[in-house]
PDB file of N, CA and C in Angstrom:
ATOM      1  N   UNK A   1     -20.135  -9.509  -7.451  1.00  0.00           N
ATOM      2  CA  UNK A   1     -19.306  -8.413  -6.982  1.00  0.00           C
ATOM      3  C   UNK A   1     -18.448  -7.912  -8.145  1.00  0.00           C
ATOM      4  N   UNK A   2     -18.574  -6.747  -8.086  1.00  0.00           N
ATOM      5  CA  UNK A   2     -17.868  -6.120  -9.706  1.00  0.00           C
ATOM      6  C   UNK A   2     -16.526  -6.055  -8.996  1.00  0.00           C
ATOM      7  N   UNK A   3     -15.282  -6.135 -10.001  1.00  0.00           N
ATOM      8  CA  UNK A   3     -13.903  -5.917  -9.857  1.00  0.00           C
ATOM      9  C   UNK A   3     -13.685  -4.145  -9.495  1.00  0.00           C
ATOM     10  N   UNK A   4     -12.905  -4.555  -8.730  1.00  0.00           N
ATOM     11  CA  UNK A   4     -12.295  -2.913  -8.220  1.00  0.00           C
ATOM     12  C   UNK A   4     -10.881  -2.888  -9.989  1.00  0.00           C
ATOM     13  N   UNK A   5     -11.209  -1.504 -10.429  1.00  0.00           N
ATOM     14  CA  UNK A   5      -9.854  -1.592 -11.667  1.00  0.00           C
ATOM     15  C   UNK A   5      -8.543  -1.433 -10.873  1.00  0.00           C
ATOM     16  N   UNK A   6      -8.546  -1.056  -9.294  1.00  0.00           N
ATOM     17  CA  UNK A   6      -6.734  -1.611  -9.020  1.00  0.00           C
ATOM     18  C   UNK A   6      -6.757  -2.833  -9.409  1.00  0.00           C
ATOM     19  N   UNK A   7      -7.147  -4.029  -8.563  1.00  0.00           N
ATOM     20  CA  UNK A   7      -6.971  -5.459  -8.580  1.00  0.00           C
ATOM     21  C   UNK A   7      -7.176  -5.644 -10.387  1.00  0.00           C
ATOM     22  N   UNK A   8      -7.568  -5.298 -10.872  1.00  0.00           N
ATOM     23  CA  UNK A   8      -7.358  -5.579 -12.653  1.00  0.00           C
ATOM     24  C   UNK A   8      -6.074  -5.134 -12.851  1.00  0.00           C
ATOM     25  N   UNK A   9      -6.072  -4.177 -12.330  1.00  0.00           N
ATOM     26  CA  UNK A   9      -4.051  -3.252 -12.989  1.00  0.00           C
ATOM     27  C   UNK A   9      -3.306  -4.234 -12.213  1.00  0.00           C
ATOM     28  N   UNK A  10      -3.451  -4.733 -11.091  1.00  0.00           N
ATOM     29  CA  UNK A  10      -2.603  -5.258 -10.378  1.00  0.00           C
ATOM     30  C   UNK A  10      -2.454  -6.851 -11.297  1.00  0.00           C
ATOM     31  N   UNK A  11      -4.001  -7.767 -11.607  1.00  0.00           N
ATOM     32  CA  UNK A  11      -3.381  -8.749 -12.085  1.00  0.00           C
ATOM     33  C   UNK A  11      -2.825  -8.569 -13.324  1.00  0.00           C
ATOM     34  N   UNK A  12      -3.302  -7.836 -14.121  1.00  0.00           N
ATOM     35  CA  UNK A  12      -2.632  -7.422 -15.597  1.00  0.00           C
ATOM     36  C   UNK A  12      -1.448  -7.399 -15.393  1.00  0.00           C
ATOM     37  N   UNK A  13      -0.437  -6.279 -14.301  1.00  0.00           N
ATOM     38  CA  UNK A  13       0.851  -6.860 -14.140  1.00  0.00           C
ATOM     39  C   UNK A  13       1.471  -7.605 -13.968  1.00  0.00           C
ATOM     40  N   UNK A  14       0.645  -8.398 -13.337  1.00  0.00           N
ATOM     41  CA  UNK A  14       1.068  -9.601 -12.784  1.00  0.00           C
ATOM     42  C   UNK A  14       1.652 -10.514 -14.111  1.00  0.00           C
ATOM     43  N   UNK A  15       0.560 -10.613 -15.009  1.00  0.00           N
ATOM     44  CA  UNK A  15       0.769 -11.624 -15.884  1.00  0.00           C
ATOM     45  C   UNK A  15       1.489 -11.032 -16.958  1.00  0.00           C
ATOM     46  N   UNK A  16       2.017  -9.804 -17.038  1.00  0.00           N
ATOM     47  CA  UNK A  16       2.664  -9.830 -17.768  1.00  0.00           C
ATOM     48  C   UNK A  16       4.287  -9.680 -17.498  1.00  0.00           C
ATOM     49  N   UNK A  17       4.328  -9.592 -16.165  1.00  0.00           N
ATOM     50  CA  UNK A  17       5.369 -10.586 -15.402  1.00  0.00           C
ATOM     51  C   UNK A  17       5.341 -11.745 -15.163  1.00  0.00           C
ATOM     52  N   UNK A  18       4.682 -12.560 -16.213  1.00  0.00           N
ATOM     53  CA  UNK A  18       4.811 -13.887 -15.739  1.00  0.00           C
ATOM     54  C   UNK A  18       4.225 -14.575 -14.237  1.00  0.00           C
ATOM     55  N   UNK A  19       3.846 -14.118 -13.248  1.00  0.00           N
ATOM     56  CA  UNK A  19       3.422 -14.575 -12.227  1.00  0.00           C
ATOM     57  C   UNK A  19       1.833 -14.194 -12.179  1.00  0.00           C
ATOM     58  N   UNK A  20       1.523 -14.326 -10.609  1.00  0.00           N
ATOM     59  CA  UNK A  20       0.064 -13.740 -10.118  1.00  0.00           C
ATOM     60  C   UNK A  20       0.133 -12.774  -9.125  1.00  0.00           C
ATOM     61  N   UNK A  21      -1.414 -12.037  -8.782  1.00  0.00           N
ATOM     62  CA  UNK A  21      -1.389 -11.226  -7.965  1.00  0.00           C
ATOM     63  C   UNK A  21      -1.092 -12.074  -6.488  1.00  0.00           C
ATOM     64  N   UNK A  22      -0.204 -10.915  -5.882  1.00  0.00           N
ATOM     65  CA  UNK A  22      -0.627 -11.956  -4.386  1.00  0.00           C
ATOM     66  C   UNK A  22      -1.956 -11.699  -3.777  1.00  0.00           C
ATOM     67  N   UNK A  23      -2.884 -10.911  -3.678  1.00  0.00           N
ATOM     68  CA  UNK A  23      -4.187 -11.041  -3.290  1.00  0.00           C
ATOM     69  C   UNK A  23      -4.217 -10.100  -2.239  1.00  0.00           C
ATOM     70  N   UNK A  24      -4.636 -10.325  -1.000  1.00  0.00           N
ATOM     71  CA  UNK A  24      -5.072  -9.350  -0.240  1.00  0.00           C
ATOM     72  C   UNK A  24      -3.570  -9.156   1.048  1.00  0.00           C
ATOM     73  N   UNK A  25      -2.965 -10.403   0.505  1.00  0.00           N
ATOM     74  CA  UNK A  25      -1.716 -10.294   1.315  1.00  0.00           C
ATOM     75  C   UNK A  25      -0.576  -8.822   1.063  1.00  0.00           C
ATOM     76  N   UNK A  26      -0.775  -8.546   0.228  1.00  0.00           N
ATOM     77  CA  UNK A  26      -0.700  -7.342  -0.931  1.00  0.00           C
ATOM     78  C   UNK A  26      -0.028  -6.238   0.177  1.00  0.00           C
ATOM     79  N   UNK A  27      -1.617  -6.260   1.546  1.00  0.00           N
ATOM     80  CA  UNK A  27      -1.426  -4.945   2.418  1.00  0.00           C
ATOM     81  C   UNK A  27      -0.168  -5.514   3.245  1.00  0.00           C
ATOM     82  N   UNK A  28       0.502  -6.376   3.076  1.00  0.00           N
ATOM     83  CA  UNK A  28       2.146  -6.822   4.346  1.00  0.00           C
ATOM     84  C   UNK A  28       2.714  -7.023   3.447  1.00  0.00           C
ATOM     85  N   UNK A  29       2.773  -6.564   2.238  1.00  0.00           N
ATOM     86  CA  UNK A  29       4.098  -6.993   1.317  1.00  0.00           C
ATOM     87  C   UNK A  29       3.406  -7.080  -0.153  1.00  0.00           C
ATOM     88  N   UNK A  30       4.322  -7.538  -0.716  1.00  0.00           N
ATOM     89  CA  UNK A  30       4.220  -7.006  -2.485  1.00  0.00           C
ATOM     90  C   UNK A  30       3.003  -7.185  -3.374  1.00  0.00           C
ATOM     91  N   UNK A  31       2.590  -6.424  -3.985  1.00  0.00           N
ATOM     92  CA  UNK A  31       1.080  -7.152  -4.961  1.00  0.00           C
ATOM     93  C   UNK A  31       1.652  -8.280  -6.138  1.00  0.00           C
ATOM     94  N   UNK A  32       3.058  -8.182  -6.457  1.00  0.00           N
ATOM     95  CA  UNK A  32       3.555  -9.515  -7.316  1.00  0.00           C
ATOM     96  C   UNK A  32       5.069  -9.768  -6.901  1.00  0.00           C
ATOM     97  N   UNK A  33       5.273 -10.599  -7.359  1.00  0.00           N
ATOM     98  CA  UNK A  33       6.629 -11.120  -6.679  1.00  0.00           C
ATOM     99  C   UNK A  33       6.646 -12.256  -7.875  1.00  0.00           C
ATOM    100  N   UNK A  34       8.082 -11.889  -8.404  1.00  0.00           N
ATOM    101  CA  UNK A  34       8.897 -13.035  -9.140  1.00  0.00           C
ATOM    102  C   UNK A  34      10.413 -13.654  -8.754  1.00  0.00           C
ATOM    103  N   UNK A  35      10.787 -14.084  -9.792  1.00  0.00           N
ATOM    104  CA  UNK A  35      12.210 -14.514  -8.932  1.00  0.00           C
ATOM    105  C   UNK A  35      13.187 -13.279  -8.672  1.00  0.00           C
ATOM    106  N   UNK A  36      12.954 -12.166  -9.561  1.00  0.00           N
ATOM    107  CA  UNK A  36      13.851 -10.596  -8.879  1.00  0.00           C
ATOM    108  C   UNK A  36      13.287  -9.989  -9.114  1.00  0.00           C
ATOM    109  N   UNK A  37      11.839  -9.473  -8.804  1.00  0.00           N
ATOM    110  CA  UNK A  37      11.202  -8.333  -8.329  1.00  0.00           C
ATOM    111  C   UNK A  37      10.416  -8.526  -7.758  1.00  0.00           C
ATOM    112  N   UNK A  38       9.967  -7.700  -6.885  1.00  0.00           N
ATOM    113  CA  UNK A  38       8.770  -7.575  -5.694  1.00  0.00           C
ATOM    114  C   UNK A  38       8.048  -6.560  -5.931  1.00  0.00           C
ATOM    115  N   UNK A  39       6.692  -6.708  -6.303  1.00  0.00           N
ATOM    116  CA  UNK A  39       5.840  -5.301  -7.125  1.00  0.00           C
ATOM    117  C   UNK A  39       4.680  -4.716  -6.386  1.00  0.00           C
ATOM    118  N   UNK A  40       5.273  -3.608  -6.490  1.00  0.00           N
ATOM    119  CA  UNK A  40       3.624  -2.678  -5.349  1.00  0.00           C
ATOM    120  C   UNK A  40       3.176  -1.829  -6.856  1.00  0.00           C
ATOM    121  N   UNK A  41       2.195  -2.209  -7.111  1.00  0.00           N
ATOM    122  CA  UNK A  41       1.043  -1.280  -8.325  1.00  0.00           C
ATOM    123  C   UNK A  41       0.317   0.129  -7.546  1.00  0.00           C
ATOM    124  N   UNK A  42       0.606   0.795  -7.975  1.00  0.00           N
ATOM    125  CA  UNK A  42      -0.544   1.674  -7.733  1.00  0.00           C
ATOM    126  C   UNK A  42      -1.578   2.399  -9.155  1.00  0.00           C
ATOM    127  N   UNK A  43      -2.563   2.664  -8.717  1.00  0.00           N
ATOM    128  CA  UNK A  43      -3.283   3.008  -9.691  1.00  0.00           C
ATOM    129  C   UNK A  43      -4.168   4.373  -9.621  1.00  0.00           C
ATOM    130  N   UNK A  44      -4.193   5.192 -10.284  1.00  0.00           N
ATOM    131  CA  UNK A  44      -4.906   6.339 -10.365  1.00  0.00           C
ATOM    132  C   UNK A  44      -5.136   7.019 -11.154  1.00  0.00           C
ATOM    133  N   UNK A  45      -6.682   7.798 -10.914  1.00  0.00           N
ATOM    134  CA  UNK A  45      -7.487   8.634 -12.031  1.00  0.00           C
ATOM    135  C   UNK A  45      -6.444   9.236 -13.064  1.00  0.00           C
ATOM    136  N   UNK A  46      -5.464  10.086 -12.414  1.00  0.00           N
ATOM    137  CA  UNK A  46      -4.269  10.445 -13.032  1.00  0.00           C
ATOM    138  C   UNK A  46      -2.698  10.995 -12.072  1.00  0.00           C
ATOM    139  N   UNK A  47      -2.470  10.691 -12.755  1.00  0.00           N
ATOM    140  CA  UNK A  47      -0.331  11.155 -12.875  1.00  0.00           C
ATOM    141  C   UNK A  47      -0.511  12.458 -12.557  1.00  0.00           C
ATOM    142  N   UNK A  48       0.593  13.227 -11.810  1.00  0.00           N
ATOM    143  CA  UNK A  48       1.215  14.575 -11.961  1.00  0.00           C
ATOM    144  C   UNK A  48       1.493  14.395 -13.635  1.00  0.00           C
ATOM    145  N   UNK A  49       0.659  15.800 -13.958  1.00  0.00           N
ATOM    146  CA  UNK A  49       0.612  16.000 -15.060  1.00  0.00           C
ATOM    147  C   UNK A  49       2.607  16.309 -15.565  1.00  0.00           C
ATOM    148  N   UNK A  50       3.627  16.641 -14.653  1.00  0.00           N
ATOM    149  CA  UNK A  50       4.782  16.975 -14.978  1.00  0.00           C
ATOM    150  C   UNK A  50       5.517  15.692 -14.855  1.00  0.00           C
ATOM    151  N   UNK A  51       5.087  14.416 -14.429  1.00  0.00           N
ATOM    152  CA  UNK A  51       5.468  13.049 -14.820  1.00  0.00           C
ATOM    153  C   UNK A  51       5.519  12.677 -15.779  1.00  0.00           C
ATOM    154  N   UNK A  52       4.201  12.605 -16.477  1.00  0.00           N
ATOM    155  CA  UNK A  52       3.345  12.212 -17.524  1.00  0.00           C
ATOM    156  C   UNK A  52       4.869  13.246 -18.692  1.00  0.00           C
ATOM    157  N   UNK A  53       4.675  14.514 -18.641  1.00  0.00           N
ATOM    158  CA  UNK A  53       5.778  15.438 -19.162  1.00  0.00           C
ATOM    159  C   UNK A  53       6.953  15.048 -19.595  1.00  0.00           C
ATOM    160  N   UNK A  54       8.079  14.605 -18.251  1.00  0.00           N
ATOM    161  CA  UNK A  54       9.361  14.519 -18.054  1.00  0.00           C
ATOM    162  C   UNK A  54       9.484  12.824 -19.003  1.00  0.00           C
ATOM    163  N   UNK A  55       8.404  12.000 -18.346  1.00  0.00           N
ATOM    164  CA  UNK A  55       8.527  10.567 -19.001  1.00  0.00           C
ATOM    165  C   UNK A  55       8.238  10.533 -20.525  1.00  0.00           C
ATOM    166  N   UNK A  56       7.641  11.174 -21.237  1.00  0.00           N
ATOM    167  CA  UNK A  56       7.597  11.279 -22.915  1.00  0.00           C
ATOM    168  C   UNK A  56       8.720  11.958 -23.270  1.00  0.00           C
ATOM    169  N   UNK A  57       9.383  13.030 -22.644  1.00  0.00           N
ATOM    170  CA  UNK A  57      10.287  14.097 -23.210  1.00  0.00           C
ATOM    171  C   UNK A  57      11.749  12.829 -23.245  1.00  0.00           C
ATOM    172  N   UNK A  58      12.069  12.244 -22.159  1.00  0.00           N
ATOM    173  CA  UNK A  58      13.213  11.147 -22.364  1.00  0.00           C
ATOM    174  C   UNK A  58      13.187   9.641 -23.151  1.00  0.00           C
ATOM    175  N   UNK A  59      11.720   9.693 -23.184  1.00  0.00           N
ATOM    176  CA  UNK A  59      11.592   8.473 -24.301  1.00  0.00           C
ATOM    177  C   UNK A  59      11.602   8.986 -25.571  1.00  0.00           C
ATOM    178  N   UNK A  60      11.679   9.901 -25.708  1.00  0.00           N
ATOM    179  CA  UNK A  60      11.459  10.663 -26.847  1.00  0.00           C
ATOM    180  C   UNK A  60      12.787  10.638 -27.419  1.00  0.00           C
ATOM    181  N   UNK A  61      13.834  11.469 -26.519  1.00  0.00           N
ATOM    182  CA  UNK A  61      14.897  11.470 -26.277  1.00  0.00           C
ATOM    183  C   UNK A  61      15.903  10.425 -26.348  1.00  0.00           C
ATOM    184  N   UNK A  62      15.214   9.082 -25.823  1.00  0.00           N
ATOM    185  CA  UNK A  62      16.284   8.098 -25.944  1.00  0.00           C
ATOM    186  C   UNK A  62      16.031   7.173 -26.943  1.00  0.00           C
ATOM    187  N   UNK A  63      15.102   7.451 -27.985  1.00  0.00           N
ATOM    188  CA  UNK A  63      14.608   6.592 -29.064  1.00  0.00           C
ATOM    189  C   UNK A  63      15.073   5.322 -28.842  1.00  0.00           C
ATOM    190  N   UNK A  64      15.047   4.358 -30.005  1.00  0.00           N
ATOM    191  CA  UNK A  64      15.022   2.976 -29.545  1.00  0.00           C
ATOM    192  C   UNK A  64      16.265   2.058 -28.978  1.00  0.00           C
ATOM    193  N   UNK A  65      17.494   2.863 -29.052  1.00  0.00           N
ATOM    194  CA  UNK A  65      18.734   2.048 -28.586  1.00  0.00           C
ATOM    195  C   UNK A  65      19.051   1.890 -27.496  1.00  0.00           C
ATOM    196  N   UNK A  66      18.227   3.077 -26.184  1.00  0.00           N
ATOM    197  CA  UNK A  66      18.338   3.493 -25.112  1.00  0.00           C
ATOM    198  C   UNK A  66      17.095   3.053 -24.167  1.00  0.00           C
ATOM    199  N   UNK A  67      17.163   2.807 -23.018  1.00  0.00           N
ATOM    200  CA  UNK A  67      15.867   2.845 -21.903  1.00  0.00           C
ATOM    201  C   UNK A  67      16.073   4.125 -21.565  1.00  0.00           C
ATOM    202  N   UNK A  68      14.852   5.070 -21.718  1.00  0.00           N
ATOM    203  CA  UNK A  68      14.424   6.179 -20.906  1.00  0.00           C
ATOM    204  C   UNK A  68      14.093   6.230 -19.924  1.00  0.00           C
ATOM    205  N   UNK A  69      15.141   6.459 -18.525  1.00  0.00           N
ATOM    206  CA  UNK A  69      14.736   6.610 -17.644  1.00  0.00           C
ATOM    207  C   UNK A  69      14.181   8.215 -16.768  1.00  0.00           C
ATOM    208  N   UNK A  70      13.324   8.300 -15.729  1.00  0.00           N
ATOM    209  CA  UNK A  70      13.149   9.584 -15.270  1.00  0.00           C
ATOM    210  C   UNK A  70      13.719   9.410 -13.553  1.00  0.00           C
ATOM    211  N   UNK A  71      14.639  10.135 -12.876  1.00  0.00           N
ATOM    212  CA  UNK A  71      15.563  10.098 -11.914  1.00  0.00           C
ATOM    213  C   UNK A  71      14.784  11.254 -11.479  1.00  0.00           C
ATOM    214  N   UNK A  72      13.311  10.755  -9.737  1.00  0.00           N
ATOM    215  CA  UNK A  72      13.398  11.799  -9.128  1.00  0.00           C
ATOM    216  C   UNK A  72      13.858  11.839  -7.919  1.00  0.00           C
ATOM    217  N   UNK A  73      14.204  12.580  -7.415  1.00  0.00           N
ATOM    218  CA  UNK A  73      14.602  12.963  -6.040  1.00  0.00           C
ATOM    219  C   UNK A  73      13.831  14.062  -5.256  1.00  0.00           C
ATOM    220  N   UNK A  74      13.956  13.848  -4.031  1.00  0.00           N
ATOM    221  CA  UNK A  74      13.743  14.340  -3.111  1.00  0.00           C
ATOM    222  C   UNK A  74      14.582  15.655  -2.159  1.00  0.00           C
ATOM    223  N   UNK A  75      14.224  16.524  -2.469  1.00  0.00           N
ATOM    224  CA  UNK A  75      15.971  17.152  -1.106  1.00  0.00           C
ATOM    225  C   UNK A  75      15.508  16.675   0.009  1.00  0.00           C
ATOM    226  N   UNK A  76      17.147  16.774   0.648  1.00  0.00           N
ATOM    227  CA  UNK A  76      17.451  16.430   1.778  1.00  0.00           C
ATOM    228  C   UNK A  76      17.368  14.306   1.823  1.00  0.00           C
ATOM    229  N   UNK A  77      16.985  13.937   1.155  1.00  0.00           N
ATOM    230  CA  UNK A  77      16.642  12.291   0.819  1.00  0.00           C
ATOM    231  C   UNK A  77      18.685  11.817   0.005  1.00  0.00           C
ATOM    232  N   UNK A  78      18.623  11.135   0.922  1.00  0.00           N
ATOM    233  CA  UNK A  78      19.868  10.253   0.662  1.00  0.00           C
ATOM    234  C   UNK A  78      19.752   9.164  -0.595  1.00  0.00           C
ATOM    235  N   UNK A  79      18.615   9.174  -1.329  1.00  0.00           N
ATOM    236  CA  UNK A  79      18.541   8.134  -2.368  1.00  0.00           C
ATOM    237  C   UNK A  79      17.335   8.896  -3.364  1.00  0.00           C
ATOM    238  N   UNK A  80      17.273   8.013  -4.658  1.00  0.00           N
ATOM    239  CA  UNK A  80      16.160   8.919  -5.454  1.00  0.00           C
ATOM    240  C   UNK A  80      15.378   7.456  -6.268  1.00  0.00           C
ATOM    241  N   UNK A  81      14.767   7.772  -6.834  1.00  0.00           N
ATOM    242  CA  UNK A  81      13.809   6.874  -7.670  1.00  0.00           C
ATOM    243  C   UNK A  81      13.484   6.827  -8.652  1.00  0.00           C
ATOM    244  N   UNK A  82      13.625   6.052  -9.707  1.00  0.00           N
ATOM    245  CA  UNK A  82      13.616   6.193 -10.863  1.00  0.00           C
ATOM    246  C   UNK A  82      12.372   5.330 -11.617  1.00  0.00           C
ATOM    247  N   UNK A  83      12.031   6.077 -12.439  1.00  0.00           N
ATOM    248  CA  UNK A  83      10.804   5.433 -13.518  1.00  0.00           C
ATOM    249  C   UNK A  83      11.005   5.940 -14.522  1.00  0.00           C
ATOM    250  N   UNK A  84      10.241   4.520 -15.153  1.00  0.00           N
ATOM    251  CA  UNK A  84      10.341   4.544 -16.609  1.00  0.00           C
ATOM    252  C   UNK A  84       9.040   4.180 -17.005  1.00  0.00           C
ATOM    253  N   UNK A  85       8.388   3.847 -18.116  1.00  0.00           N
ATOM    254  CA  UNK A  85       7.391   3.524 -18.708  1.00  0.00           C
ATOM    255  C   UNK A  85       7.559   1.675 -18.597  1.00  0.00           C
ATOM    256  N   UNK A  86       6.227   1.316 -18.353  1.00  0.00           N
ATOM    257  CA  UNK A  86       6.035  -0.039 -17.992  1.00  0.00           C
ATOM    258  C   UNK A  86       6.364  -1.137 -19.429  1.00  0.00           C
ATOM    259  N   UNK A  87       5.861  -0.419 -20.582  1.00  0.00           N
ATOM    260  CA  UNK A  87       6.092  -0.901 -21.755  1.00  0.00           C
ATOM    261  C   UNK A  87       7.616  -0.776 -22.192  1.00  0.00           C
ATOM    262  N   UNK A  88       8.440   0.043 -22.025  1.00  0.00           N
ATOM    263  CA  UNK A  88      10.001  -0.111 -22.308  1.00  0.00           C
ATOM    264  C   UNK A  88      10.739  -0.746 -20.634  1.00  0.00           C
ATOM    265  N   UNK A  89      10.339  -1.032 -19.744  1.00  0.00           N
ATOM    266  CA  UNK A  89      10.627  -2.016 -18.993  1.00  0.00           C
ATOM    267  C   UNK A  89      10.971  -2.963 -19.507  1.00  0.00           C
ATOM    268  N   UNK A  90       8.990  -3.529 -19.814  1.00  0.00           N
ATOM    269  CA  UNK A  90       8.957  -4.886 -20.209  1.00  0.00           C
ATOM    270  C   UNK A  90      10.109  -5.597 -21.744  1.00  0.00           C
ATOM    271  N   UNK A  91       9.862  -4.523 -22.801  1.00  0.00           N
ATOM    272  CA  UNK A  91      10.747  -4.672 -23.918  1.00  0.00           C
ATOM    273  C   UNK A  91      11.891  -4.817 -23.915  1.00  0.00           C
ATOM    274  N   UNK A  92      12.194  -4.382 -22.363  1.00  0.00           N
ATOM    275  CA  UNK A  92      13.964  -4.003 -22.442  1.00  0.00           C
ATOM    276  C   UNK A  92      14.356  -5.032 -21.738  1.00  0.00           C
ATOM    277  N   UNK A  93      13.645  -5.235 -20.739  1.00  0.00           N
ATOM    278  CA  UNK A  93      14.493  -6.145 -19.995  1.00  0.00           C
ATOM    279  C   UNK A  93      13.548  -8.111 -19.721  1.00  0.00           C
ATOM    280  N   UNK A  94      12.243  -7.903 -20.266  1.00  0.00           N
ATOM    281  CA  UNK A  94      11.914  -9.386 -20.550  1.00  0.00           C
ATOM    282  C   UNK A  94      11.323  -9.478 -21.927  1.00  0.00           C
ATOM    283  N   UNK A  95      11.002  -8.536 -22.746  1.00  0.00           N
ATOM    284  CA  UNK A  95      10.956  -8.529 -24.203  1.00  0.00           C
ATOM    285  C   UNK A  95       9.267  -9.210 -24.138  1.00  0.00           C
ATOM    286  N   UNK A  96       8.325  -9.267 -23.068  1.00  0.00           N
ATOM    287  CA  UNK A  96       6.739  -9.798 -23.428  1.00  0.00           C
ATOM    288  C   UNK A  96       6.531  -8.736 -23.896  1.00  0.00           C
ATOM    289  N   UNK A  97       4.974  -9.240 -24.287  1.00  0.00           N
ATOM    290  CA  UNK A  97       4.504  -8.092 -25.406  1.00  0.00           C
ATOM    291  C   UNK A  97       3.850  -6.643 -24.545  1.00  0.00           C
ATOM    292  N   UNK A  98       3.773  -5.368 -24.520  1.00  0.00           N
ATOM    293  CA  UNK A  98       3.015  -4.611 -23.559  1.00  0.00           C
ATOM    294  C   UNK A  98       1.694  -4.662 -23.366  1.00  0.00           C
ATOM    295  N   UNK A  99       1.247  -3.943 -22.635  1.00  0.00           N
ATOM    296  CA  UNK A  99       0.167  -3.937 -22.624  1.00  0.00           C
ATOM    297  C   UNK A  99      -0.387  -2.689 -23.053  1.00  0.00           C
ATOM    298  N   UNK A 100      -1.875  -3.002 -23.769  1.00  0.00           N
ATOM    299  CA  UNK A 100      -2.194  -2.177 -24.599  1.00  0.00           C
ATOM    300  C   UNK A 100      -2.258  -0.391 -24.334  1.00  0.00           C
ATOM    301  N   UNK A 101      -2.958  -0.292 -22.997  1.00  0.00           N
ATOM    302  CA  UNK A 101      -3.344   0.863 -22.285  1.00  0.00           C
ATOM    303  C   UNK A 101      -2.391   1.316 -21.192  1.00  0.00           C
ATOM    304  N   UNK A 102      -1.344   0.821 -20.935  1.00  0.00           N
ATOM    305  CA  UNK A 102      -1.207   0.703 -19.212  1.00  0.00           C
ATOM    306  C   UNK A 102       0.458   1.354 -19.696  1.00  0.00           C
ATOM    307  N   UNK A 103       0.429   2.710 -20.528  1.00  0.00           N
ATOM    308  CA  UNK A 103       1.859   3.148 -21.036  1.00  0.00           C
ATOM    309  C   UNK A 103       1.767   4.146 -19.650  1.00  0.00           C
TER     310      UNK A 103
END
């Protein structure tokens, strides 16, 4: 049985959080889980091309002293969501090495 490439993105994160995938338990709760985070992966052909945009323009922006974050919101939504690039995550806040493809 050939690998589906979510379950590859999913364990790749995994391990470079230090843990494993949780497996198929995944669909009632998190695809990784460490001691403070709980991780849902998603994976796809591609990004809103104006993601892909906004997330280079602030890393760009916050060169190396800073985490670039991207703050979106919703109207009418009482809270918003923020992303950043998986590789200045990892650098910033557990310092493993990134992964090669998965910016």
């Amino acid at each position: 049985m050939s690998d589906k490439s979510w379950k590859a993105h999913e364990r790749r994160i995994a391990h470079v959080l230090g843990t494993q995938r949780t497996g198929p338990v995944g669909r009632e709760g998190p695809d990784a889980v460490t001691d403070w985070l709980a991780v849902e992966c998603k994976h796809r052909d591609k990004l809103p091309e104006w993601m892909s945009e906004a997330l280079a323009k602030i890393r760009q922006q916050a060169g190396s002293e800073r985490l670039g974050i991207v703050v979106l919101h919703q109207a009418g939504s009482h809270d918003s969501v923020v992303m950043l690039s998986f590789k200045d995550f990892t650098d910033w806040f557990d310092g493993k090495a990134p992964l090669d493809n998965d910016q």
